[in-house]
Protein backbone atom coordinates (compact mmCIF):
# COMPACT_ATOMS: atom_id res chain seq x y z
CA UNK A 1 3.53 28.78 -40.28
CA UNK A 2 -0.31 29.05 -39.98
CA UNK A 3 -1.92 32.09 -39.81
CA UNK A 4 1.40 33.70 -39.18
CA UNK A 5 1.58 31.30 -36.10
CA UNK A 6 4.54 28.86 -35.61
CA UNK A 7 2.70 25.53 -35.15
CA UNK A 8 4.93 22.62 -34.05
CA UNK A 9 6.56 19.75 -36.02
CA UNK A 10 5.06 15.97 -36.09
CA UNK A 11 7.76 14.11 -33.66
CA UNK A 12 10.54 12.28 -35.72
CA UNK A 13 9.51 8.77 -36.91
CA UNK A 14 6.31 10.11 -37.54
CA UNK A 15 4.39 9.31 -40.67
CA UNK A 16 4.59 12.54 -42.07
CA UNK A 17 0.81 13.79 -41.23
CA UNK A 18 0.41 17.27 -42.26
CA UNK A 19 0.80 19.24 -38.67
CA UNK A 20 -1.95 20.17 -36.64
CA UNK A 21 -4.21 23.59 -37.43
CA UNK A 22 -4.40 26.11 -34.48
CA UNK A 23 -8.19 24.96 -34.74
CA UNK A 24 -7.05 21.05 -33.54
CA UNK A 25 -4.80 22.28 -30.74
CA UNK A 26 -7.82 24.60 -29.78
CA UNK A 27 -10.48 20.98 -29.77
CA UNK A 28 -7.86 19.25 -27.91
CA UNK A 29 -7.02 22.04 -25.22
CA UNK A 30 -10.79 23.11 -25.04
CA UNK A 31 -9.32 26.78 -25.30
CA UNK A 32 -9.72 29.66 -28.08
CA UNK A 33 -7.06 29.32 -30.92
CA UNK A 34 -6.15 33.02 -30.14
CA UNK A 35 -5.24 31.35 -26.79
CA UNK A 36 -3.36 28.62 -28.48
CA UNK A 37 -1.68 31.29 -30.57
CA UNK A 38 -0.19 33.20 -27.43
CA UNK A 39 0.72 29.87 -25.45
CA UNK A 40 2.84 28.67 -28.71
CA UNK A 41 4.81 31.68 -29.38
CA UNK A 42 5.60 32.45 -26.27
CA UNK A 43 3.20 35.38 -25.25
CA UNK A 44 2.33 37.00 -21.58
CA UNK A 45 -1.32 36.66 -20.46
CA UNK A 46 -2.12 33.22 -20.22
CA UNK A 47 -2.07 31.23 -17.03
CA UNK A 48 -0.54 28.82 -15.89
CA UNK A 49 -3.54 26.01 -15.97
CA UNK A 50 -4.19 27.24 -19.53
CA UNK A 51 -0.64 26.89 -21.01
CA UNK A 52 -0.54 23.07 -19.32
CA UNK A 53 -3.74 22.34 -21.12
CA UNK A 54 -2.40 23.49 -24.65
CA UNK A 55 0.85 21.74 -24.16
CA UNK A 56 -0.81 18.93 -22.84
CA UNK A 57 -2.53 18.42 -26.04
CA UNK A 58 0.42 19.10 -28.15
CA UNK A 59 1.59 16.09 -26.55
CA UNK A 60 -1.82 13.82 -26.86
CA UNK A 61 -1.88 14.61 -30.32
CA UNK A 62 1.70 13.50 -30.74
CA UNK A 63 3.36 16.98 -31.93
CA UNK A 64 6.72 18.28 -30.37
CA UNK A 65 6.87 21.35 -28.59
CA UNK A 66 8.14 24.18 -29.55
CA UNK A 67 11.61 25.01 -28.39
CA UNK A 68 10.96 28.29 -26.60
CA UNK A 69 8.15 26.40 -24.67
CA UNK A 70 10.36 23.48 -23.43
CA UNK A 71 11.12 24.98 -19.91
CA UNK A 72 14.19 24.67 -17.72
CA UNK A 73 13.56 22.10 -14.72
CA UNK A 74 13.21 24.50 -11.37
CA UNK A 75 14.86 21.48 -9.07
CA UNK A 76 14.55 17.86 -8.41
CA UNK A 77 11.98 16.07 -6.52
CA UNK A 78 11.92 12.80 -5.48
CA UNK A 79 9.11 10.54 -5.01
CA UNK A 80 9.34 7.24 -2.86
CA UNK A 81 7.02 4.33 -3.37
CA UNK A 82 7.02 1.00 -1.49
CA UNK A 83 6.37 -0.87 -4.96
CA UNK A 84 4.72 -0.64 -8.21
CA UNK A 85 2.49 -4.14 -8.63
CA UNK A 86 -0.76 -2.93 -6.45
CA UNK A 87 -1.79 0.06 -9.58
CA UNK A 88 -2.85 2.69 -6.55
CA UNK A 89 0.69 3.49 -6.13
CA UNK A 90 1.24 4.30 -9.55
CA UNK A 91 -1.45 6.47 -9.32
CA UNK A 92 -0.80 8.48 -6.91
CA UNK A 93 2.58 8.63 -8.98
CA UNK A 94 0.96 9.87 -12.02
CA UNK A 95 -0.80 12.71 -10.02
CA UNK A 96 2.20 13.73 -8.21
CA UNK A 97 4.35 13.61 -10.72
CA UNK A 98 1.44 16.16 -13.21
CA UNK A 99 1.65 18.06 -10.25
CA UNK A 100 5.48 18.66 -10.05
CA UNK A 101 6.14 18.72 -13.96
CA UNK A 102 3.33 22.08 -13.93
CA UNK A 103 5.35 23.42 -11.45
CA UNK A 104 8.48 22.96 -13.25
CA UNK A 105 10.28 20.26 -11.15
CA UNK A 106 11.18 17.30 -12.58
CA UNK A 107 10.30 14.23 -10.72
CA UNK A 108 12.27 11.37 -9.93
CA UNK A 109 10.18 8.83 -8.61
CA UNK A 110 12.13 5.60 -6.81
CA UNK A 111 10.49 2.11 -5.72
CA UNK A 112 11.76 -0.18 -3.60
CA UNK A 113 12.00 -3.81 -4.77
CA UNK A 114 12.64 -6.59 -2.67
CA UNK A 115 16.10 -7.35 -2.14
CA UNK A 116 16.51 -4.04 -3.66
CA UNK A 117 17.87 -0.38 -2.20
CA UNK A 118 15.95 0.20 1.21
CA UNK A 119 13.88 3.54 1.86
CA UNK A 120 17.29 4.87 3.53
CA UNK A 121 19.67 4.21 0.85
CA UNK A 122 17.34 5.93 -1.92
CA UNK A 123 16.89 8.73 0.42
CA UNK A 124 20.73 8.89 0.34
CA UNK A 125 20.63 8.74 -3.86
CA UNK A 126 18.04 11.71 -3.62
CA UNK A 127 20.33 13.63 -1.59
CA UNK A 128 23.10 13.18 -3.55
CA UNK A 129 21.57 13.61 -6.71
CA UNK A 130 20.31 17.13 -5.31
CA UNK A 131 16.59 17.06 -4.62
CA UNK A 132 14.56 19.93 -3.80
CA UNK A 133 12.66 17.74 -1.67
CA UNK A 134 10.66 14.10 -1.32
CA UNK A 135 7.53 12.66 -1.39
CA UNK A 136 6.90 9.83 0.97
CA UNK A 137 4.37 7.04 0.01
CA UNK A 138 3.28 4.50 2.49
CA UNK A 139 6.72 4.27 3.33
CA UNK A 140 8.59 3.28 6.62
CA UNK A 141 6.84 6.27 8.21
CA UNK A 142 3.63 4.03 8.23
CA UNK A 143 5.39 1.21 9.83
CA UNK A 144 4.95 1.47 13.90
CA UNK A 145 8.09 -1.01 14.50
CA UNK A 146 10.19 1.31 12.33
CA UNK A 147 12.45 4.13 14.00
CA UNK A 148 10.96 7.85 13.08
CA UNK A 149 14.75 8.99 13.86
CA UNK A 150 15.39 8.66 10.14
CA UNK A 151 12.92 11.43 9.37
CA UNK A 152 14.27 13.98 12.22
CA UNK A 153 17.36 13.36 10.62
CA UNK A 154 16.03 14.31 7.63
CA UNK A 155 14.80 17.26 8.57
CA UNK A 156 17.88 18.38 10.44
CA UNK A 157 19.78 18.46 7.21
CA UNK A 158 16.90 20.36 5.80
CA UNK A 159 15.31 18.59 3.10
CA UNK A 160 11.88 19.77 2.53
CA UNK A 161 9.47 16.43 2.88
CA UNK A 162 6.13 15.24 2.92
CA UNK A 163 4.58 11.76 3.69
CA UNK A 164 1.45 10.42 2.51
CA UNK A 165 -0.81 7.55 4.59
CA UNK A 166 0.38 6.39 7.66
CA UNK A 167 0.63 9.16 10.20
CA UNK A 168 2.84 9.09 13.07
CA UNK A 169 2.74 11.46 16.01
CA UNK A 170 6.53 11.11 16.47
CA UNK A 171 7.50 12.59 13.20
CA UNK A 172 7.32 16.20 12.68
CA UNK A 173 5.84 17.15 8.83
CA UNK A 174 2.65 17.93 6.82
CA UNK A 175 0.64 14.30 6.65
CA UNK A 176 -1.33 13.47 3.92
CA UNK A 177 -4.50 10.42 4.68
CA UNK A 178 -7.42 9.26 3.41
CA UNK A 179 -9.34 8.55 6.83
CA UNK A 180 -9.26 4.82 7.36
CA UNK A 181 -11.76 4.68 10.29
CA UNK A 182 -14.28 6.10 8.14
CA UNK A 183 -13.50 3.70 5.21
CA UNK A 184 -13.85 0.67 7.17
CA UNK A 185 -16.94 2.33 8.85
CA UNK A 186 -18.66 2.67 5.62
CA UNK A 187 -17.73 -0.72 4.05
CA UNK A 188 -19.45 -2.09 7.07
CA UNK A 189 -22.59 -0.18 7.20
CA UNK A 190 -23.08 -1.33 3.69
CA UNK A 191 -22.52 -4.85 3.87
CA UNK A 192 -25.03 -4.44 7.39
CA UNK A 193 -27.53 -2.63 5.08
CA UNK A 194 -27.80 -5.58 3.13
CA UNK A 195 -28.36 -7.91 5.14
CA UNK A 196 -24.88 -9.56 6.00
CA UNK A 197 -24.97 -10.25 9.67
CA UNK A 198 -21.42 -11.97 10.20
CA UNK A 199 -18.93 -9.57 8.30
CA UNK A 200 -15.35 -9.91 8.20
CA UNK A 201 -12.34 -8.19 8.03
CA UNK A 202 -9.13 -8.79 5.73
CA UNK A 203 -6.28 -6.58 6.28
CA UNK A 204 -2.66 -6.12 6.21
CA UNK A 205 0.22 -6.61 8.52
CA UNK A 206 -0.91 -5.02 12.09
CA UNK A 207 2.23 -3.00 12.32
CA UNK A 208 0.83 -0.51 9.47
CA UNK A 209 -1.38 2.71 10.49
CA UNK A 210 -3.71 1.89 8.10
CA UNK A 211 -4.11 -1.36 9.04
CA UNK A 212 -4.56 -0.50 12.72
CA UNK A 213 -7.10 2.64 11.97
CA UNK A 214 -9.06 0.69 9.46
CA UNK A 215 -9.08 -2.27 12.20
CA UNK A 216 -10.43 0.15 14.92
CA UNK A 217 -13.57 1.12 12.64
CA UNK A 218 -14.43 -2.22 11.50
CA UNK A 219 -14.66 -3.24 15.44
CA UNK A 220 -16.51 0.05 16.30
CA UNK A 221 -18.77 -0.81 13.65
CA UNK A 222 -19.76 -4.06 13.70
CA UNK A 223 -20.08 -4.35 17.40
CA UNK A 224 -19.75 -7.36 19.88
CA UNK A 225 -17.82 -10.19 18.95
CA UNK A 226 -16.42 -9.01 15.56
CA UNK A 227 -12.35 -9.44 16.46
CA UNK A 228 -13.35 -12.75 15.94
CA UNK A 229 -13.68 -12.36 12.16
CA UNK A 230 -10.58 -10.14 11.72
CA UNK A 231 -7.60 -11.40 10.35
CA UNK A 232 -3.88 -9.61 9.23
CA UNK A 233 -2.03 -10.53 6.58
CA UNK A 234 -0.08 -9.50 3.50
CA UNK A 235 -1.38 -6.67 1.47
CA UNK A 236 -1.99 -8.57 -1.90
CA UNK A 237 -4.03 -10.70 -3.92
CA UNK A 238 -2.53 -13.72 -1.95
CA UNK A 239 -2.45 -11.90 1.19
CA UNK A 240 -6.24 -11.82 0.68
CA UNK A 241 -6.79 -15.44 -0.40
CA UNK A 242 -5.88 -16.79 2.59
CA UNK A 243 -7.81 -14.44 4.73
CA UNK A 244 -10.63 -15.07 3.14
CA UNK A 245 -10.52 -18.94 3.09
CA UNK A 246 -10.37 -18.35 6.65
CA UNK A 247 -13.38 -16.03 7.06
CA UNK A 248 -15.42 -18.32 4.38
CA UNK A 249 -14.55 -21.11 6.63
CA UNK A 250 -15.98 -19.07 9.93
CA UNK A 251 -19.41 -18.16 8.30
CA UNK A 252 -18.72 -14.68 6.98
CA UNK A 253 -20.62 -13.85 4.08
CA UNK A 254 -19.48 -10.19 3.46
CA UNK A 255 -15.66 -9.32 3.89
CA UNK A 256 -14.32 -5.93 4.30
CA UNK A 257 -11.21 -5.82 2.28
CA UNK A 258 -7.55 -3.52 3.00
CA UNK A 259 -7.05 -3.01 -0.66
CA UNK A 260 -8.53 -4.12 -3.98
CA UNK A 261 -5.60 -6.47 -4.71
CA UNK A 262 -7.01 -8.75 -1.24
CA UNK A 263 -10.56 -8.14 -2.56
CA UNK A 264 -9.86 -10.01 -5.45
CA UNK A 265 -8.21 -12.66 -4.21
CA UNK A 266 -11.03 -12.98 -1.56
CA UNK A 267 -13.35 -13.45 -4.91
CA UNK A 268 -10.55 -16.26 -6.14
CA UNK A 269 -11.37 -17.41 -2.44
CA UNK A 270 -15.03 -17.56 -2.86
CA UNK A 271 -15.03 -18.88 -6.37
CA UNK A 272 -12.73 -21.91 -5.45
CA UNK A 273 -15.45 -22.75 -2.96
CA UNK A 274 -18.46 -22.67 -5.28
CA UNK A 275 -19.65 -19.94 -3.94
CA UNK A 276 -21.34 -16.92 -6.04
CA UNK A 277 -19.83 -13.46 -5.88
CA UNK A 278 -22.28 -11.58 -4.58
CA UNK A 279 -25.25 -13.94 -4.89
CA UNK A 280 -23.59 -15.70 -2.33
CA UNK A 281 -20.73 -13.93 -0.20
CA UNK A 282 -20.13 -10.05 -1.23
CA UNK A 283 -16.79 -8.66 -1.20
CA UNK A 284 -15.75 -4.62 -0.84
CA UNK A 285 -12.02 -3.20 -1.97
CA UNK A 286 -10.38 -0.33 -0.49
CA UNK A 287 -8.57 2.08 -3.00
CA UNK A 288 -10.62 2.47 -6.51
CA UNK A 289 -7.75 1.79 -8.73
CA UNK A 290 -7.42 2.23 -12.00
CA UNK A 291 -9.29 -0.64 -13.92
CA UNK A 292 -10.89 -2.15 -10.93
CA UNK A 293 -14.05 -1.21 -12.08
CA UNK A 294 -13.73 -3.53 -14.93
CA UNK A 295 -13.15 -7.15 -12.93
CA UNK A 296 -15.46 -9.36 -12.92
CA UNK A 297 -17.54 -8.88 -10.93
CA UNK A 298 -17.18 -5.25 -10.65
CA UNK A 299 -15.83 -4.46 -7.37
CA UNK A 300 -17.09 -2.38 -4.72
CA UNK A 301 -14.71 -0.45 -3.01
CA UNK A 302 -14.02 2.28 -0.68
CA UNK A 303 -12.18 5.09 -3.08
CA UNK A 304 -9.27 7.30 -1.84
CA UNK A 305 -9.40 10.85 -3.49
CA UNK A 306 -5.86 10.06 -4.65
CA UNK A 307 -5.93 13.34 -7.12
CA UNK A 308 -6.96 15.17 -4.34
CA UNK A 309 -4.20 13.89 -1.79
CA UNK A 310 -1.38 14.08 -4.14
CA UNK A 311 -1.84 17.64 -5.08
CA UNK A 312 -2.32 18.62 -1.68
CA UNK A 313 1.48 17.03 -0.66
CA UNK A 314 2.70 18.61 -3.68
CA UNK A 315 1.22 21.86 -2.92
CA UNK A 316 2.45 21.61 1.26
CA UNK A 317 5.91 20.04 -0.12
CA UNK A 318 6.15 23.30 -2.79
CA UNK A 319 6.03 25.65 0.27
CA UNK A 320 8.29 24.52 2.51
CA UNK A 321 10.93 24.66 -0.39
CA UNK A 322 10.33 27.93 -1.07
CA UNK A 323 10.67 28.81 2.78
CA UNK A 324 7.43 28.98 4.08
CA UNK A 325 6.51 27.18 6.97
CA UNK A 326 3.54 24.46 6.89
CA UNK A 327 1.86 22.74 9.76
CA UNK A 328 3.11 19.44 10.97
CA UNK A 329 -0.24 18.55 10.89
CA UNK A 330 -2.62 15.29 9.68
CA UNK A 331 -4.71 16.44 6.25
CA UNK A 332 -7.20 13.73 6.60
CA UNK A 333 -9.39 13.40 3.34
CA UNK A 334 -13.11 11.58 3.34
CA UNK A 335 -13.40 8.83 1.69
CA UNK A 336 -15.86 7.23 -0.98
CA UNK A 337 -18.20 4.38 -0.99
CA UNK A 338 -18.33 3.61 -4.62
CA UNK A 339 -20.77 -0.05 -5.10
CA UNK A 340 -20.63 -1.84 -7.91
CA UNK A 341 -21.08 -5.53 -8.79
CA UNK A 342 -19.87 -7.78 -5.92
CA UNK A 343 -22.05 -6.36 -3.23
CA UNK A 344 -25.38 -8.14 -3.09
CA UNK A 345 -28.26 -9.07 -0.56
CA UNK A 346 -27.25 -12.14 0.45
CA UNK A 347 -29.11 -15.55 -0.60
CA UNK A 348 -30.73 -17.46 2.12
């Protein structure tokens, strides 16, 4: 007890550091220890932002909550990745699972693996484990050559969904994108601005909606001629090593990358070709992920508002399991132009 105020426990296999003071959890939380006082016993008037805050810092700080705080899961939600290696997916993970947990769901997130359970079979786990709902991430939803029947099915046997990137017009539920024309747009204009005059494009698999929309605003960009200097392949760092060999070889000296994984293996590209990233040949990302800032060079990139996007599925997901209806409509989210080190005026 402090202050007459039950303060929690250090977790076992601690080393047996004298537990917090209401004035720690009240640093940590960035909220009154009267506040912190109501939130740990228990007490009405404090929302629901606040009381995540205080427990959140019960957990930085490596205490145990206390048992009348640990709350009962309201459902099961599931949320579907494609994989785990490129770090934007975990990301949006992390947000969507922060989301969910405030909410009181528990989240079960599921990636598929190569040679692994398909989109359709953990669907089918989900299901049977009871979930509330599901998250789609750049699943099979984004894939034109894949058969949208699975997702009307879905929705026949009424499980609540929402799908982020990758719209489709033949699938009826709330969409969640970061506008790819306007990524590719931007990543253009900069590279034009300085001074690049034969830009390139790397991208994935043409099959993909982002892959097509961020394809359409690189041509409407940088005019005439450019499908000459675009070229599809595998979303990852090898995916983007060979495209860029290619576009090297053709005179590009700025390349518009589909994700931050190609961009640096366009700069493994560049480098095995003595050429200087960016005094040289600059290079642009798309996604901002976690830790990209810290490469070397530093990448540019084109930043999806992936905090942004994920509560908003949450959020549209939420209300269609509790009965109210949402639009079956695109959210479509600006993206960011964030420049860092491997953007440069080229050298003559």
């Amino acid at each position: 007890m402090v202050g007459g105020v039950t303060v929690p426990r250090p977790r076992s296999g601690g080393t047996g550091v004298a537990a917090p003071r209401l004035a720690d959890i009240a640093a940590q939380s960035g909220v009154s220890e009267a506040t912190v006082s109501r939130v740990l016993n228990a007490k009405p008037g404090v929302s629901a932002a606040t009381r995540t805050r205080v427990l959140a810092a019960l957990d930085v700080l490596g205490y145990e909550r206390p048992v009348r705080l640990r709350r009962r899961s309201d459902g099961l939600v599931g949320l579907v990745v494609p994989e785990l290696t490129n770090p934007v997916f975990p990301a949006f993970a992390q947000v969507v699972e922060q989301a969910l947990s405030g909410y009181g769901y528990t989240p079960l997130l599921c990636a598929k693996q190569p040679g692994g359970a398909t989109e359709d079979e953990l669907v089918e786990q989900l299901e049977e484990s009871g979930a509330d709902g599901i998250v789609f991430l750049s699943g099979l939803h984004a894939d034109t050559s894949a058969d949208p029947a699975r997702y009307a099915e879905l929705a026949a046997r009424k499980v609540p969904f929402v799908l982020i990137n990758g719209y489709n017009a033949r699938i009826s539920a709330p969409f969640v994108s970061t506008d790819d024309h306007m990524a590719a747009a931007m990543a253009v204009r900069h590279l034009a601005e300085l001074g690049h005059d034969r830009i390139g494009l790397a991208v994935g698999p043409v099959r993909y909606v982002p892959s097509l929309r961020k394809t359409e605003g690189f041509l409407a960009t940088a005019g005439p001629g450019a499908e000459r200097y675009v070229r599809h392949t595998l979303f990852s760092v090898e995916g983007g090593h060979a495209a860029a060999a290619e576009l090297f070889e053709a005179g590009c000296t700025g390349i518009v990358c589909g994700s931050d994984m190609m961009a640096l293996g366009a700069i493994r590209a560049a480098r095995e070709r003595g050429l200087d990233v960016p005094g040289q040949v600059s290079v642009v990302g798309y996604d901002d992920s976690p830790l990209i800032a810290f490469t070397d060079p530093p990448l540019t990139t084109v930043r999806q508002p992936v905090h942004a996007m994920a509560s908003t599925a949450v959020g549209a997901l939420l209300e269609e399991i509790r009965g109210n209806p949402v639009p079956t409509t695109e959210y479509l989210f600006q993206p960011e132009l964030v420049v860092r080190g491997s953007t440069a005026r080229p050298s003559r």
